[in-house]
C-alpha atoms as a PDB file:
ATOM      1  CA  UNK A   1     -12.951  39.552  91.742  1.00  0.00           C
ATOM      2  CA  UNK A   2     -15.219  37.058  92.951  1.00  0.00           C
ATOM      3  CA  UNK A   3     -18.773  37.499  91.562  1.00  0.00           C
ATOM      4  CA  UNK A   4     -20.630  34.448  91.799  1.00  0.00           C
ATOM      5  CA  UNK A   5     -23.429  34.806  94.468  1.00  0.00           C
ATOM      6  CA  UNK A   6     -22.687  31.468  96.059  1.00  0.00           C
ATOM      7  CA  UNK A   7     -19.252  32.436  96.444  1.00  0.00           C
ATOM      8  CA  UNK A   8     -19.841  36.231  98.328  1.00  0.00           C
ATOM      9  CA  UNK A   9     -21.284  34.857 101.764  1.00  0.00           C
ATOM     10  CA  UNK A  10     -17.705  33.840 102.736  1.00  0.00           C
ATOM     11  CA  UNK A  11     -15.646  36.216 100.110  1.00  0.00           C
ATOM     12  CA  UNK A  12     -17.474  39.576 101.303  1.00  0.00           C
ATOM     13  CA  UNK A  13     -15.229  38.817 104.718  1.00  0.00           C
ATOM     14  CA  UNK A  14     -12.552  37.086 103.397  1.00  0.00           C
ATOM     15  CA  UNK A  15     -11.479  39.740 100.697  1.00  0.00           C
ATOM     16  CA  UNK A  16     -10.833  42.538 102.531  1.00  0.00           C
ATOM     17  CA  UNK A  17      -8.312  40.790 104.301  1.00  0.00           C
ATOM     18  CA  UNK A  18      -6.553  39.378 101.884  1.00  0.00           C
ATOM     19  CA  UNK A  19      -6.594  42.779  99.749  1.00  0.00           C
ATOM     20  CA  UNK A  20      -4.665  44.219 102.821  1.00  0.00           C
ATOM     21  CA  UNK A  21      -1.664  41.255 102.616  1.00  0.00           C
ATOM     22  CA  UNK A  22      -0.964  41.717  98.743  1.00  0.00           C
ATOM     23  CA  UNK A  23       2.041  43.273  99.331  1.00  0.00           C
ATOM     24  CA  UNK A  24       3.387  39.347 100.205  1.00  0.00           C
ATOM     25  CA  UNK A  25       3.168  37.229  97.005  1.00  0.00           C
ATOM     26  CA  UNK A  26       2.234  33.448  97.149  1.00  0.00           C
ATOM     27  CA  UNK A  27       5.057  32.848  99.008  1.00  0.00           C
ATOM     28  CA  UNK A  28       5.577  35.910 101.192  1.00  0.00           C
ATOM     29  CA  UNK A  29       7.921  37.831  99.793  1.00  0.00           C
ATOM     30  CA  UNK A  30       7.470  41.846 100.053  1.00  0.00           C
ATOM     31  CA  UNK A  31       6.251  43.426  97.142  1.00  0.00           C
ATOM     32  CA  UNK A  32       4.996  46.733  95.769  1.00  0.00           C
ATOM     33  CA  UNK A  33       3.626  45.505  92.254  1.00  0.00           C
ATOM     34  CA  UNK A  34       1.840  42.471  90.914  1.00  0.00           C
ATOM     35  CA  UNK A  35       1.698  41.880  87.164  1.00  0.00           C
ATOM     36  CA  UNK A  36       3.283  45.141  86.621  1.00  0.00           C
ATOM     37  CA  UNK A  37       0.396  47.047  88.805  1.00  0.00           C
ATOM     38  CA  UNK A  38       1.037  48.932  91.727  1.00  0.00           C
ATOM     39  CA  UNK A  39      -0.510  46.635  94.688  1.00  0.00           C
ATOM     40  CA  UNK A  40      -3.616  48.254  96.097  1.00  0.00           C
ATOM     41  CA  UNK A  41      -3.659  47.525 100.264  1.00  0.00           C
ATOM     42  CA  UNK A  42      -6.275  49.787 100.299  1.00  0.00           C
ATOM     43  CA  UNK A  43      -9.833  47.976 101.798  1.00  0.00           C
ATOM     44  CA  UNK A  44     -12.813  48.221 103.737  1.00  0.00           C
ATOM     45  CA  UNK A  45     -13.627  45.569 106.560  1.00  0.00           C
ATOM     46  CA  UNK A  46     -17.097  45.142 108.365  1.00  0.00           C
ATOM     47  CA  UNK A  47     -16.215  43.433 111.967  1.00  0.00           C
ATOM     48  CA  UNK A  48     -19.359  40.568 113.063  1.00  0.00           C
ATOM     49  CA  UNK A  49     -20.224  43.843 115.106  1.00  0.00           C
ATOM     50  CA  UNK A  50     -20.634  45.782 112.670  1.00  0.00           C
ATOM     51  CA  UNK A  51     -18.238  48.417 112.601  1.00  0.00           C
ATOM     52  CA  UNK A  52     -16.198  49.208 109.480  1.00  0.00           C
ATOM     53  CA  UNK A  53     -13.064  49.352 109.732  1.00  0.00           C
ATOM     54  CA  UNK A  54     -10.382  50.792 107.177  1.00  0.00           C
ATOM     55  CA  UNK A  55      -7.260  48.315 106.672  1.00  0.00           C
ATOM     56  CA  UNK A  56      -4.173  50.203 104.603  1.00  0.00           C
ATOM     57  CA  UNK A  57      -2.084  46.817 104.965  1.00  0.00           C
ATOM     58  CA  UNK A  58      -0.338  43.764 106.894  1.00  0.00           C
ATOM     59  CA  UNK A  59      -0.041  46.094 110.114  1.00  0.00           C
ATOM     60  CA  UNK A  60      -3.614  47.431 110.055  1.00  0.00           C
ATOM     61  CA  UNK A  61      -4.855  43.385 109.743  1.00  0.00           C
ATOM     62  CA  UNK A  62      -2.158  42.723 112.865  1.00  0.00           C
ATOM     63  CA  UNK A  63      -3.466  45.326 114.450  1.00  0.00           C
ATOM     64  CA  UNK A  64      -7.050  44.197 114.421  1.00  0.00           C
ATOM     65  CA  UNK A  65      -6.703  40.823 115.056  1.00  0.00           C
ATOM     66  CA  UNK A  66      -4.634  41.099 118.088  1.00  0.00           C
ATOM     67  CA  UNK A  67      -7.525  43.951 119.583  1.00  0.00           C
ATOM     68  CA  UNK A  68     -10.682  41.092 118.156  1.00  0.00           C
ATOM     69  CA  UNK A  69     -12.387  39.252 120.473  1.00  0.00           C
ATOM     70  CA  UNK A  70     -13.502  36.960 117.206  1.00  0.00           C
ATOM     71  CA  UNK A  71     -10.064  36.617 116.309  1.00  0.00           C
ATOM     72  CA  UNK A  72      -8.513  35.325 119.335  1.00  0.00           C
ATOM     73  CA  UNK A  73     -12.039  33.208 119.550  1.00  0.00           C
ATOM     74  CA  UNK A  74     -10.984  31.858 116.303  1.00  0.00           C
ATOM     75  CA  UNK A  75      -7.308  31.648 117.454  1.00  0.00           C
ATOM     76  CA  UNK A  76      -8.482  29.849 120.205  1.00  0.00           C
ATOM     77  CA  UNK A  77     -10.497  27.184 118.142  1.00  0.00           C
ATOM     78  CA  UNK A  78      -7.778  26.558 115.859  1.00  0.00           C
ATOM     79  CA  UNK A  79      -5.000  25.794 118.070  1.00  0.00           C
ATOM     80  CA  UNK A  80      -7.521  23.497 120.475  1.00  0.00           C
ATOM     81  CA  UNK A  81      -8.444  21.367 116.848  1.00  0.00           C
ATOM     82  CA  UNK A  82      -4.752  21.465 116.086  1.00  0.00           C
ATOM     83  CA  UNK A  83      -3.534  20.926 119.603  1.00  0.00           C
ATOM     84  CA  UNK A  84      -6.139  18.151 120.652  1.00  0.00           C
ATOM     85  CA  UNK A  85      -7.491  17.166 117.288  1.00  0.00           C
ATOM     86  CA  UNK A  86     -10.712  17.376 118.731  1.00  0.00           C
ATOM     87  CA  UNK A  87     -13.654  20.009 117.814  1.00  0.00           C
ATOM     88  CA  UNK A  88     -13.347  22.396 121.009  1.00  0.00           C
ATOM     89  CA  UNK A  89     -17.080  22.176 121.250  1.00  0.00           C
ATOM     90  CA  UNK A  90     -16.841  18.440 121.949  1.00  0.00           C
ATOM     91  CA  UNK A  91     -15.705  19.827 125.540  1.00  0.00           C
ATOM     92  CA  UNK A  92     -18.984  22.137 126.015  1.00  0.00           C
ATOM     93  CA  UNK A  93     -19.786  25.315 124.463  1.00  0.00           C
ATOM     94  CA  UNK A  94     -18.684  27.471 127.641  1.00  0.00           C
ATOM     95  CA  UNK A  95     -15.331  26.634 127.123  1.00  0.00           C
ATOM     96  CA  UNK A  96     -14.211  28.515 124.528  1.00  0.00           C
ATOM     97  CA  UNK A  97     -15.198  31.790 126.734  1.00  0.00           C
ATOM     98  CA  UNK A  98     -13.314  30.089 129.975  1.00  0.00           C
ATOM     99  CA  UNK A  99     -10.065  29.610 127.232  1.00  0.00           C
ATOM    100  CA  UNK A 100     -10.678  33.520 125.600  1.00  0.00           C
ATOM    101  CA  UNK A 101     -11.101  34.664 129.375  1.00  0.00           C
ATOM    102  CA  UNK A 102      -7.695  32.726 130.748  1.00  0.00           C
ATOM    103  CA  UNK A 103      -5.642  34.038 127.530  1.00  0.00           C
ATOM    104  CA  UNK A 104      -6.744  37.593 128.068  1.00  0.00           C
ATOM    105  CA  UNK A 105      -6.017  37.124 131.755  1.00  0.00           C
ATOM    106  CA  UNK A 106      -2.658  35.847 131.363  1.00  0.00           C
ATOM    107  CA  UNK A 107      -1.487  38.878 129.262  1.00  0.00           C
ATOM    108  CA  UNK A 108      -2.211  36.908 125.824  1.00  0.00           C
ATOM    109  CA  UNK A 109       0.324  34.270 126.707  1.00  0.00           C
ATOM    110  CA  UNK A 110       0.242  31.720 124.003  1.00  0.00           C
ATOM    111  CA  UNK A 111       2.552  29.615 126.431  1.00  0.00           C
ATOM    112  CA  UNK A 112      -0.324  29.741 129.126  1.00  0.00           C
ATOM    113  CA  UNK A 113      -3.243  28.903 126.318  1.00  0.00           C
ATOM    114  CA  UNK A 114      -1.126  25.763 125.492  1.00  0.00           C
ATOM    115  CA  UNK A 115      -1.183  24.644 129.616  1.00  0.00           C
ATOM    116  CA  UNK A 116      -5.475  25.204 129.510  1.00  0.00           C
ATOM    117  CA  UNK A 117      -5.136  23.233 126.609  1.00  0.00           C
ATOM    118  CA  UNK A 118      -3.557  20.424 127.418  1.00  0.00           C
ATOM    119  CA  UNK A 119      -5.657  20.919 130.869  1.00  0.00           C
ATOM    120  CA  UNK A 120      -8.881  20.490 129.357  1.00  0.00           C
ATOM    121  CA  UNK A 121      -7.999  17.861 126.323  1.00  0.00           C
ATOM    122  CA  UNK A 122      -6.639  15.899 129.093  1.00  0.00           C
ATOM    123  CA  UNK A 123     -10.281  14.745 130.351  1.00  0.00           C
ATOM    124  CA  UNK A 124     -12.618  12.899 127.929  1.00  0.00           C
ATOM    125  CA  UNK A 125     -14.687  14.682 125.642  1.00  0.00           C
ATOM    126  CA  UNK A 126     -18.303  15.341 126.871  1.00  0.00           C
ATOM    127  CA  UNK A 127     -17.178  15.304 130.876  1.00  0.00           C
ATOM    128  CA  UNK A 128     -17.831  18.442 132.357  1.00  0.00           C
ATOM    129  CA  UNK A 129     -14.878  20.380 133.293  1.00  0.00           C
ATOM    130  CA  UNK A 130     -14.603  23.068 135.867  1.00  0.00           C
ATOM    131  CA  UNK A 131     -10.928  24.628 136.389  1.00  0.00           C
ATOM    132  CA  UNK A 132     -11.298  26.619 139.556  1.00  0.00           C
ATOM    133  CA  UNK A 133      -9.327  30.065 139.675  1.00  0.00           C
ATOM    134  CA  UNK A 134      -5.962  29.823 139.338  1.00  0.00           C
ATOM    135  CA  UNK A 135      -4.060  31.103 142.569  1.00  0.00           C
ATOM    136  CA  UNK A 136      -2.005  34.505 142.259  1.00  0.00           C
ATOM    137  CA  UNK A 137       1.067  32.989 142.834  1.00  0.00           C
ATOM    138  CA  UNK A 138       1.929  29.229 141.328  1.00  0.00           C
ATOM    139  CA  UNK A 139       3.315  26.430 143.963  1.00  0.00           C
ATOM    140  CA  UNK A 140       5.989  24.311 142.590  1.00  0.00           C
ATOM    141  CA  UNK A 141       6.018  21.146 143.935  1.00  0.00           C
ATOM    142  CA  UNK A 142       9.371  18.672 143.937  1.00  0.00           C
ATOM    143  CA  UNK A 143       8.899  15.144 143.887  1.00  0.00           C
ATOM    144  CA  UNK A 144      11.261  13.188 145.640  1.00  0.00           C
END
């Protein structure tokens, strides 16, 4: 367990989550024991809202994230820096919203994200970007 003060302000959220995944070893392969101890899945998780929440394993950690505003925030994030390779705050803190808004809109399309992505990473960081509403139905254009 981790006990050091120092380390609890980021292990107290991290823990529970990783308690729920021990049936995967270092490497992800299924298992039921670890050093000849039945794995424990077992764990309590406190949301930034403060709810608890009881996780019994992998699907219970699924489960939340794909329901968590926070996670798909954090999805969000990581894909942009990864994406981009740019901070997504570089592009203005209401962004992030505008990119959680347009992925819950679009069903949770990770295909769609990608196109807002590229949309906004394609103007310089700093310029302020508005992307009007996107029409029901798409228009494909040919170019001769």
């Amino acid at each position: 367990m981790t006990r050091s003060q120092a380390c609890m302000g980021c292990h107290q959220t991290i823990n529970p989550l990783g308690f729920s995944l021990e049936n995967f070893d270092g490497v992800g392969r299924w298992r039921t024991q670890d050093r000849n101890k039945p794995v424990d899945t077992k764990s309590d998780f406190q949301t930034e809202e403060g709810d608890t929440i009881h996780l019994k394993g992998a699907r219970d950690v699924a489960d939340f994230a794909a329901h968590s505003r926070t996670a798909h925030r954090v999805f969000i994030h990581q894909l942009f820096h990864h994406v981009a390779k740019q901070p997504l705050e570089a592009y203005g803190i209401h962004q992030v919203e505008h990119l959680r808004s347009q992925f819950e809109k679009s069903g949770y399309n990770v295909r769609e994200l990608l196109v807002q992505v590229a949309l906004l990473s394609s103007h310089p960081p700093g310029e302020d970007v508005t992307f009007k509403n996107e029409p029901e139905e798409k228009k494909v254009v040919k170019s001769e």
